[in-house]
Protein backbone atom coordinates (compact mmCIF):
# COMPACT_ATOMS: atom_id res chain seq x y z
CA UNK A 1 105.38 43.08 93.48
CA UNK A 2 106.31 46.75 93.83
CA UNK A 3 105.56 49.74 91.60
CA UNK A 4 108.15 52.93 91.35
CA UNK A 5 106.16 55.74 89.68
CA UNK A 6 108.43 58.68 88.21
CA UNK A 7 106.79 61.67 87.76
CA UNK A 8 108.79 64.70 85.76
CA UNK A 9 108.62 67.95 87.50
CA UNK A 10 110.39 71.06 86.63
CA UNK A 11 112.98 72.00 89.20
CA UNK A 12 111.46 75.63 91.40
CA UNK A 13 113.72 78.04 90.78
CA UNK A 14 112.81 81.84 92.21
CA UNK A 15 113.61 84.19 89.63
CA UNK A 16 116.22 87.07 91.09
CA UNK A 17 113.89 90.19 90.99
CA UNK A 18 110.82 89.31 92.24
CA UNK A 19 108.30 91.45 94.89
CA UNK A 20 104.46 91.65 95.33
CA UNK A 21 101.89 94.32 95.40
CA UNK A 22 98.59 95.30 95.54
CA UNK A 23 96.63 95.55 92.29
CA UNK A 24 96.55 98.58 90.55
CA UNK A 25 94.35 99.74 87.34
CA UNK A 26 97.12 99.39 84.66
CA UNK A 27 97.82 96.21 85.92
CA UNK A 28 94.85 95.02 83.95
CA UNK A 29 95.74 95.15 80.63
CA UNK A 30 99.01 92.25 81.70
CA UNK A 31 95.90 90.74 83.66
CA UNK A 32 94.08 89.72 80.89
CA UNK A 33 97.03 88.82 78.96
CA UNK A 34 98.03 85.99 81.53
CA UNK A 35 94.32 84.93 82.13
CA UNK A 36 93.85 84.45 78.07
CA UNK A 37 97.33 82.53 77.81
CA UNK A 38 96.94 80.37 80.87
CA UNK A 39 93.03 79.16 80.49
CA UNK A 40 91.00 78.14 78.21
CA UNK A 41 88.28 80.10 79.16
CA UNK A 42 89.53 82.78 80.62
CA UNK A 43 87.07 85.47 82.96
CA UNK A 44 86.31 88.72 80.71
CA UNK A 45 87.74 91.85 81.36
CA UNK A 46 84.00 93.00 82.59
CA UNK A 47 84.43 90.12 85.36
CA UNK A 48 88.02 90.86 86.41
CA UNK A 49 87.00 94.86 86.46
CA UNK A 50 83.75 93.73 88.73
CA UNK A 51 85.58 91.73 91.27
CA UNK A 52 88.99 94.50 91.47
CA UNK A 53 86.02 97.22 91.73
CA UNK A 54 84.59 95.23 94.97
CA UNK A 55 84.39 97.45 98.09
CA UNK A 56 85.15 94.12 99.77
CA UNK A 57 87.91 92.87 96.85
CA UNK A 58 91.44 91.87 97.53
CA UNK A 59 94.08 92.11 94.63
CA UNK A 60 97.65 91.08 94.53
CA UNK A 61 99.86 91.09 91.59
CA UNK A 62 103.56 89.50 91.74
CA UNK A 63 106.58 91.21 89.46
CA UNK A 64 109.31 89.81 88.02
CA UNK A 65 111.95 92.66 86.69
CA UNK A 66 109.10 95.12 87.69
CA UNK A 67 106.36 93.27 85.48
CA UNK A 68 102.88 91.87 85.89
CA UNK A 69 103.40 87.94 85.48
CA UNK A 70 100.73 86.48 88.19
CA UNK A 71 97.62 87.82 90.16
CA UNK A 72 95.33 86.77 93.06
CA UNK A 73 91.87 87.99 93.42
CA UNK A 74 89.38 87.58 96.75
CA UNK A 75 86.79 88.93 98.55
CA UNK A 76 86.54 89.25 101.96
CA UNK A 77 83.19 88.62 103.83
CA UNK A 78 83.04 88.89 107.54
CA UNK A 79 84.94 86.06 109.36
CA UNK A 80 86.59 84.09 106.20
CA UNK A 81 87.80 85.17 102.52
CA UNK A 82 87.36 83.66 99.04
CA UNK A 83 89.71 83.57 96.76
CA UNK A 84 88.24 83.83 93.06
CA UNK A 85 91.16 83.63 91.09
CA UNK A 86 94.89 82.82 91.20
CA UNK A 87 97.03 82.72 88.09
CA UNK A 88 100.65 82.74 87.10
CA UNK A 89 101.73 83.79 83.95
CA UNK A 90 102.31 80.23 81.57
CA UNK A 91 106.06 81.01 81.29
CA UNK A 92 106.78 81.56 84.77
CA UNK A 93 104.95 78.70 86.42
CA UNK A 94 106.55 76.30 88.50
CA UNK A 95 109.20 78.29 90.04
CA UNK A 96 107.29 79.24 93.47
CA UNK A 97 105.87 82.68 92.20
CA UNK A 98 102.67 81.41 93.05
CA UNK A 99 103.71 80.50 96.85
CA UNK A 100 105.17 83.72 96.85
CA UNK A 101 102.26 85.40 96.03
CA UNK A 102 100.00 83.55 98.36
CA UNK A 103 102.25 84.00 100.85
CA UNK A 104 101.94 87.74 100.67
CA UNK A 105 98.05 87.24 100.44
CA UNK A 106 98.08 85.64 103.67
CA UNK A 107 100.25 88.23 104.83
CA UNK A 108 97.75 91.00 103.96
CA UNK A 109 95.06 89.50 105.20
CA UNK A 110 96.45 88.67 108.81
CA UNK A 111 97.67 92.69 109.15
CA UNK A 112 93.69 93.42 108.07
CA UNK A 113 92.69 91.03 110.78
CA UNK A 114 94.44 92.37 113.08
CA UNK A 115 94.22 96.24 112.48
CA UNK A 116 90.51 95.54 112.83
């Protein structure tokens, strides 16, 4: 006896106008917004503000038509970096804006590797 399991999965399609960045302050206000959409208990804006403020904190945001929809927060300690939070904004999951956004993460963090 055999079993064939289907399992429905949205198709990834990258949205046209996408890029990545580093965080900036008024990206928080479109932070919060995703966090409280996409979890039920999302951090506060004191815990985002502590972990962005982090002299050893590493925040990415990824755009789509120039706006906030995802964000990745870490902290770097001396040989290996944790990553706190990653969120995509609820409408635009599942079309590889997270990928992209680790992607540049990874990016980041190898050109601080090596520059050190």
């Amino acid at each position: 006896m055999s079993w064939v399991i289907f399992i429905k999965t949205k198709p990834i399609i990258k949205p046209i106008n996408t890029s990545c960045r580093t965080y900036q302050n008024q990206d928080l206000k479109a932070i919060l917004a995703i966090e409280n959409l996409a979890y039920d208990f999302p951090w506060s804006q004191e815990k985002i503000t502590n972990s962005t403020d982090n002299t050893n904190a590493l925040a990415n945001v990824v755009l789509v038509d120039d706006q906030v929809v995802g964000y990745l927060l870490a902290l770097t300690c001396v040989d290996f970096v944790d990553i706190l939070n990653i969120c995509i904004h609820p409408k635009h999951q599942h079309q590889g804006l997270g990928r992209q956004l680790f992607n540049h993460f990874k990016h980041a963090i190898n050109n601080t590797a090596t520059k050190s």
